[in-house]
Protein backbone atom coordinates (compact mmCIF):
# COMPACT_ATOMS: atom_id res chain seq x y z
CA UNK A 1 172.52 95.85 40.21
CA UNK A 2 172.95 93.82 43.57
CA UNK A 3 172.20 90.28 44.06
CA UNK A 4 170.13 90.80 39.89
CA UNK A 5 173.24 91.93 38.00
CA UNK A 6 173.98 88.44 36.54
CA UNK A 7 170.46 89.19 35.36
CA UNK A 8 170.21 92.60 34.15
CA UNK A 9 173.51 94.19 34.20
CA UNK A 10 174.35 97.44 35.86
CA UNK A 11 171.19 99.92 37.73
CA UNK A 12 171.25 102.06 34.08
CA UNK A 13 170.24 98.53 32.00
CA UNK A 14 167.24 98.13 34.73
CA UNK A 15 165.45 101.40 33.28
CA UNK A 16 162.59 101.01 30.73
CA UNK A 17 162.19 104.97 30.57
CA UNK A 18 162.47 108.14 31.75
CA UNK A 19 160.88 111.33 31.94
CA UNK A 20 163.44 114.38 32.34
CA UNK A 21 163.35 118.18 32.60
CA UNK A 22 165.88 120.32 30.09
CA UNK A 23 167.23 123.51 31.27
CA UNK A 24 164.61 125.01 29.17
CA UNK A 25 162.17 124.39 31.12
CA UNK A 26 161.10 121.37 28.62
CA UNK A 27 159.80 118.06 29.52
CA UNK A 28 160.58 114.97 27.51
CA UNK A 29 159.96 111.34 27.73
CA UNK A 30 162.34 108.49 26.95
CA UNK A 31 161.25 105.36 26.08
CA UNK A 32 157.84 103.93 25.00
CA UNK A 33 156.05 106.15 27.89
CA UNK A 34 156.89 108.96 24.99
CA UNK A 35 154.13 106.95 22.53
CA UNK A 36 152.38 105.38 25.19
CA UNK A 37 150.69 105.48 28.66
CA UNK A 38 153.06 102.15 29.07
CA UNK A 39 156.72 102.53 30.50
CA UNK A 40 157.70 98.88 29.46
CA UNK A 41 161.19 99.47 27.18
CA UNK A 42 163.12 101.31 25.32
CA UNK A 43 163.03 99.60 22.07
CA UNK A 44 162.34 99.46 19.16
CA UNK A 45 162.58 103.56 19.27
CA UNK A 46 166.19 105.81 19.21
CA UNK A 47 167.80 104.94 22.61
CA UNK A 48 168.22 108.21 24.02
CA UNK A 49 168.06 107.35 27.58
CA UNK A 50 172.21 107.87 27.34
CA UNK A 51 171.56 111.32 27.25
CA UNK A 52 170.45 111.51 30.88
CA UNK A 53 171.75 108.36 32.27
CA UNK A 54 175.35 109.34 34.12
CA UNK A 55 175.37 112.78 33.87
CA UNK A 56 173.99 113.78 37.23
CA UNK A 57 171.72 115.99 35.96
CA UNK A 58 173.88 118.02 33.94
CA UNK A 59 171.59 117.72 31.05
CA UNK A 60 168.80 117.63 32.81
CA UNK A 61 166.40 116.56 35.63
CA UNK A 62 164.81 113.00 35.96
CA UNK A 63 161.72 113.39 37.80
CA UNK A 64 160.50 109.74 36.65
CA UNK A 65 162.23 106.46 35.83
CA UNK A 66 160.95 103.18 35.39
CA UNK A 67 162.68 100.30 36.35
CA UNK A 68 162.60 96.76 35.90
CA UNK A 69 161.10 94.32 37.97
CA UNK A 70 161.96 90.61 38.39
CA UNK A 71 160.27 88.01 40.44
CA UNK A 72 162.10 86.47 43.55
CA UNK A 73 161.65 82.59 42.69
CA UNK A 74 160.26 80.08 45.77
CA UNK A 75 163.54 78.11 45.73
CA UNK A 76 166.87 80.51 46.24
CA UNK A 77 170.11 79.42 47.71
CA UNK A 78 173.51 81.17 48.45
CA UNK A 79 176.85 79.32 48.00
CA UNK A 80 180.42 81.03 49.78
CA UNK A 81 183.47 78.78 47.87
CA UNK A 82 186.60 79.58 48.46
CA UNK A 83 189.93 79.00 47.15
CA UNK A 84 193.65 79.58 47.37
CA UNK A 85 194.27 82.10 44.66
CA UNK A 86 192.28 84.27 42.32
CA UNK A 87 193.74 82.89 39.39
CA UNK A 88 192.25 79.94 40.96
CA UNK A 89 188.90 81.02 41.35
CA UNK A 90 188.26 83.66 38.75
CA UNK A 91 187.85 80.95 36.06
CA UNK A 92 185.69 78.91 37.52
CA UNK A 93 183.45 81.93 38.18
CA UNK A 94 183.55 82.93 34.13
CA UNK A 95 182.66 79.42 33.53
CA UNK A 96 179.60 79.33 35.68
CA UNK A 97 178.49 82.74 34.03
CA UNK A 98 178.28 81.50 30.99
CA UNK A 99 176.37 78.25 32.02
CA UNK A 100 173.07 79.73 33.03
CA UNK A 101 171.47 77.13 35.86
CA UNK A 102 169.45 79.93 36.95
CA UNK A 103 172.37 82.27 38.68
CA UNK A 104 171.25 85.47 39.08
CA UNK A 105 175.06 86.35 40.91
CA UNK A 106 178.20 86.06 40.81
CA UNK A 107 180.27 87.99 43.61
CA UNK A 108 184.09 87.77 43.33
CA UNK A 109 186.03 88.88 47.06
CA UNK A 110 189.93 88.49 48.29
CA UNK A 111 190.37 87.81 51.61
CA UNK A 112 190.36 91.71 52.83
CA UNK A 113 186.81 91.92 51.07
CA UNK A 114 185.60 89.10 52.93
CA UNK A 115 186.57 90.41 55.98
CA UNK A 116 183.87 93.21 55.33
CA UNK A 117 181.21 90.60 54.52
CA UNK A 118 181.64 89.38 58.26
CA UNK A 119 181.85 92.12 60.30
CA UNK A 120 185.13 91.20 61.64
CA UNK A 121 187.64 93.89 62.39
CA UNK A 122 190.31 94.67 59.58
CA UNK A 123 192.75 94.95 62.11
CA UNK A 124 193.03 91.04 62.84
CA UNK A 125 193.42 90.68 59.09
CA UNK A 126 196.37 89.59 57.91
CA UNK A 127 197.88 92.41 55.23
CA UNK A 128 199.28 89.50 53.20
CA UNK A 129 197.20 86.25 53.27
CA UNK A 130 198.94 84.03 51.45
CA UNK A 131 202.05 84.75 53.62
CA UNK A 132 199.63 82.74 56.50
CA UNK A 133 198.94 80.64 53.84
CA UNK A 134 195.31 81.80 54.16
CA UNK A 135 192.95 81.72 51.07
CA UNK A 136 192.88 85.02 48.57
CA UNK A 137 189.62 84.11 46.72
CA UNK A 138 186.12 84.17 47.68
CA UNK A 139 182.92 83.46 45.67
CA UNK A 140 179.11 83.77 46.08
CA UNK A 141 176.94 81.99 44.10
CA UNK A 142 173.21 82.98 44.07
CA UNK A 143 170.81 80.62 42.14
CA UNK A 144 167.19 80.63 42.14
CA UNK A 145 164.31 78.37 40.77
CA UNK A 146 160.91 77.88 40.18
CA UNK A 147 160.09 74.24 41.71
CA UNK A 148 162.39 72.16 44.01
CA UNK A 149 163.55 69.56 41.20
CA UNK A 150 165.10 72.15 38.97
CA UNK A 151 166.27 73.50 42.09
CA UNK A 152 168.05 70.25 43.36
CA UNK A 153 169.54 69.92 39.27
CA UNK A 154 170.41 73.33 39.24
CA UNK A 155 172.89 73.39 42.62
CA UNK A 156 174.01 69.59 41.43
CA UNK A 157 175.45 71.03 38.48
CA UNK A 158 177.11 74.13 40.35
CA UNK A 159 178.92 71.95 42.67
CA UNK A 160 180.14 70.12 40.31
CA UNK A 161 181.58 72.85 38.09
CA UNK A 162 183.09 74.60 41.16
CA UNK A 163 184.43 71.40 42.84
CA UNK A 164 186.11 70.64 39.20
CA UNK A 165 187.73 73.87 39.37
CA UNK A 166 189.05 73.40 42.94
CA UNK A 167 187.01 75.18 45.00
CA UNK A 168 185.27 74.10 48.15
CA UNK A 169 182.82 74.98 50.25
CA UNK A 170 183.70 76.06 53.96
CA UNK A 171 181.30 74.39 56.65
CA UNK A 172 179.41 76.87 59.59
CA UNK A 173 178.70 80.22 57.19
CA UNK A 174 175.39 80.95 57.38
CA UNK A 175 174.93 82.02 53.73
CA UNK A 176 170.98 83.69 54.61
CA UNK A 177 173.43 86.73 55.94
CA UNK A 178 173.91 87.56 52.36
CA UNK A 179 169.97 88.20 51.64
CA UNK A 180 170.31 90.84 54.31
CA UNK A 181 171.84 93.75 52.03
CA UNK A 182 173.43 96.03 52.84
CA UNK A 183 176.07 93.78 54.86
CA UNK A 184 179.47 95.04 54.46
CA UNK A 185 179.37 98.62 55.21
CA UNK A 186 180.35 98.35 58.98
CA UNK A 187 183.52 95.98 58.39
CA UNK A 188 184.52 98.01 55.23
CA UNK A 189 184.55 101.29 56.51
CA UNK A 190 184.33 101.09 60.51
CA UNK A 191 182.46 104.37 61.54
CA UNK A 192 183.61 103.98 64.89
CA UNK A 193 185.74 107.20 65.76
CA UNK A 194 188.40 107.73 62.98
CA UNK A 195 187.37 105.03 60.78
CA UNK A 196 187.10 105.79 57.10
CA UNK A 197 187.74 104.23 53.75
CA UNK A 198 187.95 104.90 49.89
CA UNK A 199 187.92 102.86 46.86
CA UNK A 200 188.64 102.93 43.36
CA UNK A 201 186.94 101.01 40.65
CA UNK A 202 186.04 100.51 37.08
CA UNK A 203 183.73 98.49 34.53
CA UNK A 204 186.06 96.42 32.66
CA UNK A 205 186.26 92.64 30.79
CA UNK A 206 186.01 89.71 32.82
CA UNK A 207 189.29 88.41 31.21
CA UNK A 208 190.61 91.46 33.58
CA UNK A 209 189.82 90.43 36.94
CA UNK A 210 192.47 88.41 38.43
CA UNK A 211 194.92 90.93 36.34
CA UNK A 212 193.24 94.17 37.95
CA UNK A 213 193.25 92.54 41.49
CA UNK A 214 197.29 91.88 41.30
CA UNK A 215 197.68 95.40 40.09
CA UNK A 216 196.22 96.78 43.63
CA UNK A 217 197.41 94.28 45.69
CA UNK A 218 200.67 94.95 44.56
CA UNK A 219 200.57 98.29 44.91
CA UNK A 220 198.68 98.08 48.43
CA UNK A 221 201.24 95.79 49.80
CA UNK A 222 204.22 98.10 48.75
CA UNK A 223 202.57 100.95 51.63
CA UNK A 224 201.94 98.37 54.44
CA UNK A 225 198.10 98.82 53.45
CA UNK A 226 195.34 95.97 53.16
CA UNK A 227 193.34 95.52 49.63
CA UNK A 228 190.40 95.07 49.73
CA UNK A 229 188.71 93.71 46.71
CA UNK A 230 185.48 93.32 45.21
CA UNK A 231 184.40 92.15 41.86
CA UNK A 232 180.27 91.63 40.51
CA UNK A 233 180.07 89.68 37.13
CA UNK A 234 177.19 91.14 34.92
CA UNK A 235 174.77 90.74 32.34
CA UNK A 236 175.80 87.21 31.63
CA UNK A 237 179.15 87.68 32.11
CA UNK A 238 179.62 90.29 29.39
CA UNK A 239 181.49 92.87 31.82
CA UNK A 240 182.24 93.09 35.54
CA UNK A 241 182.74 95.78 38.40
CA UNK A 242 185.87 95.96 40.25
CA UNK A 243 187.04 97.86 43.09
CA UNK A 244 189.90 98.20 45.50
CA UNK A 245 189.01 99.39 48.78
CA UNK A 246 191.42 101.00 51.23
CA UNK A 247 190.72 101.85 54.90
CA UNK A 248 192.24 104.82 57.16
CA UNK A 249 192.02 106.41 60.17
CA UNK A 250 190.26 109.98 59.41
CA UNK A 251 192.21 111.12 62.15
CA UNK A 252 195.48 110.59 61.38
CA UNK A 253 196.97 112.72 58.06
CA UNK A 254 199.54 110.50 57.38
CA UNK A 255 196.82 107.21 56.57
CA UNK A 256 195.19 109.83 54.72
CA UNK A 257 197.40 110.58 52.38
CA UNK A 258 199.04 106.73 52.13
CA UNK A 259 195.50 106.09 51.51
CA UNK A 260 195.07 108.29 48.58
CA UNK A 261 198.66 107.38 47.28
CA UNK A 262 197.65 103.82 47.32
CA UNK A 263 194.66 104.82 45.12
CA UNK A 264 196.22 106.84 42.68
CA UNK A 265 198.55 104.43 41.54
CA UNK A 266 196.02 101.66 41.16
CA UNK A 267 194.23 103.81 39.14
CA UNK A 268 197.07 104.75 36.78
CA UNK A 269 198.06 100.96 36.97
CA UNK A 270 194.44 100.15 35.49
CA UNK A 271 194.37 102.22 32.96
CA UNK A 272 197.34 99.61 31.64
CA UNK A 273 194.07 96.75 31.13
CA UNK A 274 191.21 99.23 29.43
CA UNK A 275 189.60 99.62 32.67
């Protein structure tokens, strides 16, 4: 999905086919490459990709796939809003899914997230910040165009809708950082000796977010620990992603199991929303 899901959905809704081996030793072909020498959909035929998509193999072995391509448009330009809450900032990010203006994503991040997505160290993160009265909500905006005067129409109208809503826009990010995927591995989970880190997510409605992300902060806060929280809106805005991320030192048993505490009752707790 990445910097497309607004687009497409999740990596499964980007294949047109597939060609799998059963554990009889059979080969079949999903899609239209079944009728044709053309992999371009899955439609109008029985979708039976489902069979094979998710299972890891357990019902067999996909040795092709095809997936879907979309262009990268000449004009392409990355906002970073912030603002102080999520129940702030979540809405304003539904409405501009819904809007079109050629957004191809929508990234939702708290504060620990976002300390991921610049490499700084979690360590001079504040566990609570809206205790600092620091800012809980992050949001990236990615629109794209075709020619430079829908461009200029198309980021007219998104500052609008999130200045409306509250948001702003911080001055001195450089925004190009977020074309250079992946990003927020090293500041999520340091690898430096000892560093590790888990999460725990789940598809769910977008009418969830801001409920699932004050379901694990709550919970992280009660064990000292920092969330850290990510959220992609999908195909349209449809669905979403979410996930908690915890960090821990690998060498010390007692962050371990905190770690996994933490974790566990988020999970239980989400079950609560359908996620």
């Amino acid at each position: 999905m990445f910097d497309l899901g607004m687009l497409g959905g999740t990596g499964a809704e980007f294949i047109n086919g597939l060609e799998a081996v059963l554990g009889s030793g059979e080969l079949v072909k999903v899609g239209s490459c079944c009728l044709s020498d053309y992999w371009y959909g899955r439609q109008p035929l029985p979708d039976l990709a489902g069979l094979f998509i998710g299972w890891e193999g357990s019902t067999g072995i996909v040795t092709k796939a095809a997936i879907k391509l979309w262009p990268k448009l000449p004009y392409r330009r990355n906002y970073v809003v912030v603002g102080r809450t999520m129940d702030v900032g979540v809405p304003v990010m539904l409405k501009l899914s819904k809007v079109g203006l050629g957004i191809c994503d929508l990234v939702i991040q708290n504060y620990g997230w976002l300390q991921s997505t610049l490499a700084a160290n979690e360590k001079n993160i504040p566990i609570d910040p809206l205790e600092k009265k620091l800012p809980d909500f992050t949001g990236i905006i990615t629109t794209q165009a075709y020619t430079q005067k829908q461009h200029e129409a198309q980021c007219e109208a998104i500052e609008t809708i999130f200045k409306e809503g509250g948001l702003i826009e911080p001055q001195g990010i450089n925004t190009e950082l977020l074309d250079m995927m992946p990003i927020q591995l090293f500041g999520c989970w340091n690898f430096s000796r000892g560093g590790g880190g888990q999460w725990i997510g789940s598809y769910c409605s977008t009418r969830d977010i801001a409920k699932f992300y004050a379901l694990a902060r709550e919970k992280a806060l009660k064990y000292g620990r920092t969330p850290q929280f990510y959220s992609r809106i999908l195909f349209g805005g449809h669905y979403c992603v979410a996930r908690t991320n915890i960090n821990f030192n690998k060498d010390d048993p007692k962050e371990i199991e905190s770690a996994r505490q933490v974790l566990k009752e988020i999970h239980e707790e989400v079950q609560s929303i359908d996620g």
